[in-house]
Protein backbone atom coordinates (compact mmCIF):
# COMPACT_ATOMS: atom_id res chain seq x y z
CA UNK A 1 87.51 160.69 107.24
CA UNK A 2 89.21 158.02 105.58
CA UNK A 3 90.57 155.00 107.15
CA UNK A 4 94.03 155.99 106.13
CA UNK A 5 93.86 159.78 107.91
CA UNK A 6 92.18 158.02 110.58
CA UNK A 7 94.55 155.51 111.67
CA UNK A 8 97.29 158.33 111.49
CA UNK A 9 95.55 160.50 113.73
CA UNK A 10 95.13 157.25 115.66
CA UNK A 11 98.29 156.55 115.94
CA UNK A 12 99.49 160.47 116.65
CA UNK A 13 97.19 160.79 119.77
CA UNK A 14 99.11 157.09 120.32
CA UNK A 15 102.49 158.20 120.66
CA UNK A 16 101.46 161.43 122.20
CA UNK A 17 99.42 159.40 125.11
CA UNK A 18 102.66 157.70 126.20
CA UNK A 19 104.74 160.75 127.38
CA UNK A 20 103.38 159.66 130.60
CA UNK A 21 104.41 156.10 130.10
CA UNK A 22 104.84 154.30 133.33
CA UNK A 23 103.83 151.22 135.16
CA UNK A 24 104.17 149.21 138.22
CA UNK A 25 106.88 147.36 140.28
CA UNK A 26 110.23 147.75 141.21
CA UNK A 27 111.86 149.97 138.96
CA UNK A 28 115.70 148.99 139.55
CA UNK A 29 114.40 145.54 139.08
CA UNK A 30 112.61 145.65 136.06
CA UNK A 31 114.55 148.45 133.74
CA UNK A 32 118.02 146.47 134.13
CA UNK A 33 118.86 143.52 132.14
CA UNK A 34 117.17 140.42 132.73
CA UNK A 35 119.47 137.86 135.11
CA UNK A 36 120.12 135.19 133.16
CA UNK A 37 119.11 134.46 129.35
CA UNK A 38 116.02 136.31 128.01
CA UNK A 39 114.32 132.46 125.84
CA UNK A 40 114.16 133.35 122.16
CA UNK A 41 110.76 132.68 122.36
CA UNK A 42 108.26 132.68 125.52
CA UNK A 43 104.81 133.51 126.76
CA UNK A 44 103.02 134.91 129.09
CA UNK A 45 99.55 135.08 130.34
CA UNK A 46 97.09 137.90 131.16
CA UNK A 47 94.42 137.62 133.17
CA UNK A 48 91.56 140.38 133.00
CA UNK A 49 88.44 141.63 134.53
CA UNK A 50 87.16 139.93 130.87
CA UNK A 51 88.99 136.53 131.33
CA UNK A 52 92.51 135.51 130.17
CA UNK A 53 95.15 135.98 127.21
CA UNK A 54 98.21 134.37 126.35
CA UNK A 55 100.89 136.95 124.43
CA UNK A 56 104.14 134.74 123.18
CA UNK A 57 106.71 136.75 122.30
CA UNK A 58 109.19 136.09 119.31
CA UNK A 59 112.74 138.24 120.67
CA UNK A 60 113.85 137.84 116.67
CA UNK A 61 111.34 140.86 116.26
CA UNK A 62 112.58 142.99 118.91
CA UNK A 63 115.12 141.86 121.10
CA UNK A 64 114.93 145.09 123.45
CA UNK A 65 111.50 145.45 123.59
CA UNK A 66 110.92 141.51 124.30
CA UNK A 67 113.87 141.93 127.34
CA UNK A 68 111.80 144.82 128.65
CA UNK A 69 108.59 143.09 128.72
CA UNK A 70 110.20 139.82 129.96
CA UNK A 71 111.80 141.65 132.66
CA UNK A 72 108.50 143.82 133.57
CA UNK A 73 106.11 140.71 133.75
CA UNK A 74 108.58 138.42 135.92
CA UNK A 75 108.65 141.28 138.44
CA UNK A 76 104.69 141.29 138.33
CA UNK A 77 104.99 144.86 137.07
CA UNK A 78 101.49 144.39 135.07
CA UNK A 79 99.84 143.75 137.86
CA UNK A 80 95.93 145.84 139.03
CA UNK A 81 96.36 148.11 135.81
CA UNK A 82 93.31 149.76 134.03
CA UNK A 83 93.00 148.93 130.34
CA UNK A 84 92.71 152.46 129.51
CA UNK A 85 92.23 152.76 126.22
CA UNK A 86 90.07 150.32 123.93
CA UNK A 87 89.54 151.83 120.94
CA UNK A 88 87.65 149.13 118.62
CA UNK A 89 88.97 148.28 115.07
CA UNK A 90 92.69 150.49 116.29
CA UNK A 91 93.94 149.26 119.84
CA UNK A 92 93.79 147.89 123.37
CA UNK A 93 96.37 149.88 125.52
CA UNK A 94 97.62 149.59 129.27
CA UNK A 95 101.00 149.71 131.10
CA UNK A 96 100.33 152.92 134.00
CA UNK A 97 100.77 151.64 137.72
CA UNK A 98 98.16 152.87 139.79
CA UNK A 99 100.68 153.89 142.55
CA UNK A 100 101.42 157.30 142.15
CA UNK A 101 105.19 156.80 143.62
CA UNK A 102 105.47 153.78 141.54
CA UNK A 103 104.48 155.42 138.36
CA UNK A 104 106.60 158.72 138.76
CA UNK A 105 109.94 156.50 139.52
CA UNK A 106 109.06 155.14 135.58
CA UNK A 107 108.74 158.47 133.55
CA UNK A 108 112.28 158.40 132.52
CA UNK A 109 113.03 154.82 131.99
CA UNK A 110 113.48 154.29 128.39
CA UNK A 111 115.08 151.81 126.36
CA UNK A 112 116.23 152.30 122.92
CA UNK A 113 114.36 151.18 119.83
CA UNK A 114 114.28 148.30 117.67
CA UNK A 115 114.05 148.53 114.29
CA UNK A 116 110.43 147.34 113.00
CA UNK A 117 110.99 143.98 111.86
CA UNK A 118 107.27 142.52 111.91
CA UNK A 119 104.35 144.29 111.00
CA UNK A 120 101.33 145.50 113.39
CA UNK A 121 99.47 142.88 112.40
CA UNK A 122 96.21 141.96 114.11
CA UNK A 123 96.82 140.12 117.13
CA UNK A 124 100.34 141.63 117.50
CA UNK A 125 102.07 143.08 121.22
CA UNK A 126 104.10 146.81 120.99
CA UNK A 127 105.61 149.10 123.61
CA UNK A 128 103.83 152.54 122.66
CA UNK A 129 106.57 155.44 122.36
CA UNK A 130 106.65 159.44 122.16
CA UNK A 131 109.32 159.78 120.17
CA UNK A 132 112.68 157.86 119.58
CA UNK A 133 114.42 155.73 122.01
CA UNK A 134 111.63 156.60 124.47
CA UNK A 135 109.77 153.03 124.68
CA UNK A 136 109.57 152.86 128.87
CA UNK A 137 106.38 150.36 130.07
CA UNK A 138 102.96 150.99 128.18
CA UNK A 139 101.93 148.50 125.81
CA UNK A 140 99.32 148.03 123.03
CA UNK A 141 97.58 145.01 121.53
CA UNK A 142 96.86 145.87 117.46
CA UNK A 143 92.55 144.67 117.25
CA UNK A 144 93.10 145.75 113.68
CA UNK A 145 96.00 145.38 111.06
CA UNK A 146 97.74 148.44 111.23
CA UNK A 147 100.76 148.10 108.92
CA UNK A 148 100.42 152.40 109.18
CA UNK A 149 102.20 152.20 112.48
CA UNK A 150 105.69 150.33 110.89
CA UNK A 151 106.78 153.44 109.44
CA UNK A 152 106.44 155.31 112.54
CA UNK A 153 108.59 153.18 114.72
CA UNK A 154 106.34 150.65 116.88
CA UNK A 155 107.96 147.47 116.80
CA UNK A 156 105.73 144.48 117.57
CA UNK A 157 107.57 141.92 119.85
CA UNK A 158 104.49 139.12 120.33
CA UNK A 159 101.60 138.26 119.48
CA UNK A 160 98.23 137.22 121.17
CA UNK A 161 98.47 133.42 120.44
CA UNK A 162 94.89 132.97 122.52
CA UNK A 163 92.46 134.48 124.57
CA UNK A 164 92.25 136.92 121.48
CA UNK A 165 88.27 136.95 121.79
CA UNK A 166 88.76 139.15 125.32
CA UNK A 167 89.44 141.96 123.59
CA UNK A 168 86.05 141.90 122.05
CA UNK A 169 84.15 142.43 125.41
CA UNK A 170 86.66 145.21 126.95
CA UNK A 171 84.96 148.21 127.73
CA UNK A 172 85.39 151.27 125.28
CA UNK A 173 82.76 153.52 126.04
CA UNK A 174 84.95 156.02 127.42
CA UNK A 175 86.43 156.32 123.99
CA UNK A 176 89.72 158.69 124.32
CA UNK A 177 88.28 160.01 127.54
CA UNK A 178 90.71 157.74 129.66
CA UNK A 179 93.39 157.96 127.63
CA UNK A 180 93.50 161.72 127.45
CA UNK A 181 93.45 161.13 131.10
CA UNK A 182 96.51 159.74 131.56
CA UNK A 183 98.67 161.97 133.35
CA UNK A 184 95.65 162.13 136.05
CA UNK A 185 96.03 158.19 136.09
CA UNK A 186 99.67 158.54 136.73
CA UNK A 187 99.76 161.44 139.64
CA UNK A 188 96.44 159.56 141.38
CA UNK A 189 96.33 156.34 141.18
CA UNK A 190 93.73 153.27 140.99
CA UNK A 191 91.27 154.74 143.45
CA UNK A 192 91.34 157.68 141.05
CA UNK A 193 90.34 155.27 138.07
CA UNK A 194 87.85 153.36 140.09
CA UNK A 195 86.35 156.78 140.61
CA UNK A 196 86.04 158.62 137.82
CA UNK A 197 86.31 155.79 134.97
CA UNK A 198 84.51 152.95 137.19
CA UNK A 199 83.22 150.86 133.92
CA UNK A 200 86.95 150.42 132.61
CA UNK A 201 88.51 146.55 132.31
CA UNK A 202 91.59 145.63 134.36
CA UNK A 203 94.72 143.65 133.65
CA UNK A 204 94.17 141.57 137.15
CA UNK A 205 97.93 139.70 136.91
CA UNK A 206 100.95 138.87 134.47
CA UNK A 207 103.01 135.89 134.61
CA UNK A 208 105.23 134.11 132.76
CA UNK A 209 104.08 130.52 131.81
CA UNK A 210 106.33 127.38 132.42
């Protein structure tokens, strides 16, 4: 298989894995607009079972997605997720609360799209989608370029400006396994994960940086 066919079917079993899309925190909190002025540019940091990484976010590139994720971090919505999906050379994905309650309240809370304004360039932050205007909390970092994804509508909002090197020792030895898991992940919960995927990395906490 080529690269090209590859990275489409990638991608497909991408937008697909997100019609479960949910996440932690405070849903009324985090899927309204942000109080106050979302910064034109801003960071945040990550830290994981691996050690830490620093996205900044440009909200040029995507104004709605950057609001979303601004919004989603501040309310420490990231917070004891599984990285569920490494898939070396493609992606790193997370963004599923491992509160059952928490992560049904989020199935339906989309936000429209942005146009694609930057490409997936190596390094670079995008909410995953199934379909248009459905972008709700799951995220992906691009380990690869993958300039294949612009013309299917994910819009990269950041990029990993250090700690980049993390994604290099996440665990991806469950290959799709977790990922095709991800409605499980959603109706069970962290002790689920722990259980039945106990080698997987975790996003520990999100915050915004001063």
């Amino acid at each position: 298989m080529t690269r090209s066919i590859l990275a489409a079917a990638l991608a497909a079993a991408l937008v697909l894995g997100t019609a479960v899309a949910c996440g932690g925190g405070d849903v009324g909190s985090s899927s309204r607009p942000p109080e106050g002025k979302v910064p034109e540019t801003f960071s945040a940091r990550f830290d994981t079972t691996k050690g830490p990484f620093v996205v900044t976010v440009n909200r040029s590139w995507a104004p709605k997605g950057a609001d979303r994720f601004y919004n989603l971090v501040r309310n420490h919505f990231y917070d004891d997720q599984p990285i569920f999906r490494v898939l070396p050379g493609f992606v790193a994905q997370w963004g599923i609360s491992g509160d059952p309650a928490t992560a049904k309240k989020w199935e339906n809370a989309t936000i429209k799209d942005d146009p694609v304004k930057h490409t997936n360039d190596t390094g670079t932050i995008t909410f995953a989608t199934s379909g248009a205007d459905s972008r709700t909390t799951q995220l992906f970092v691009n380990l690869a370029e993958n300039s294949s994804l612009d013309s299917m509508g994910f819009s990269p909002f950041g990029t990993v400006t250090s700690g980049f090197s993390v994604f290099n020792e996440l665990f991806s030895g469950y290959g799709e396994d977790a990922s095709n898991s991800q409605p499980s992940i959603a109706q069970n919960g962290a002790s689920w994960v722990h259980e039945n995927f106990p080698k997987l990395d975790w996003i520990k906490t999100a915050r915004l940086e001063q």
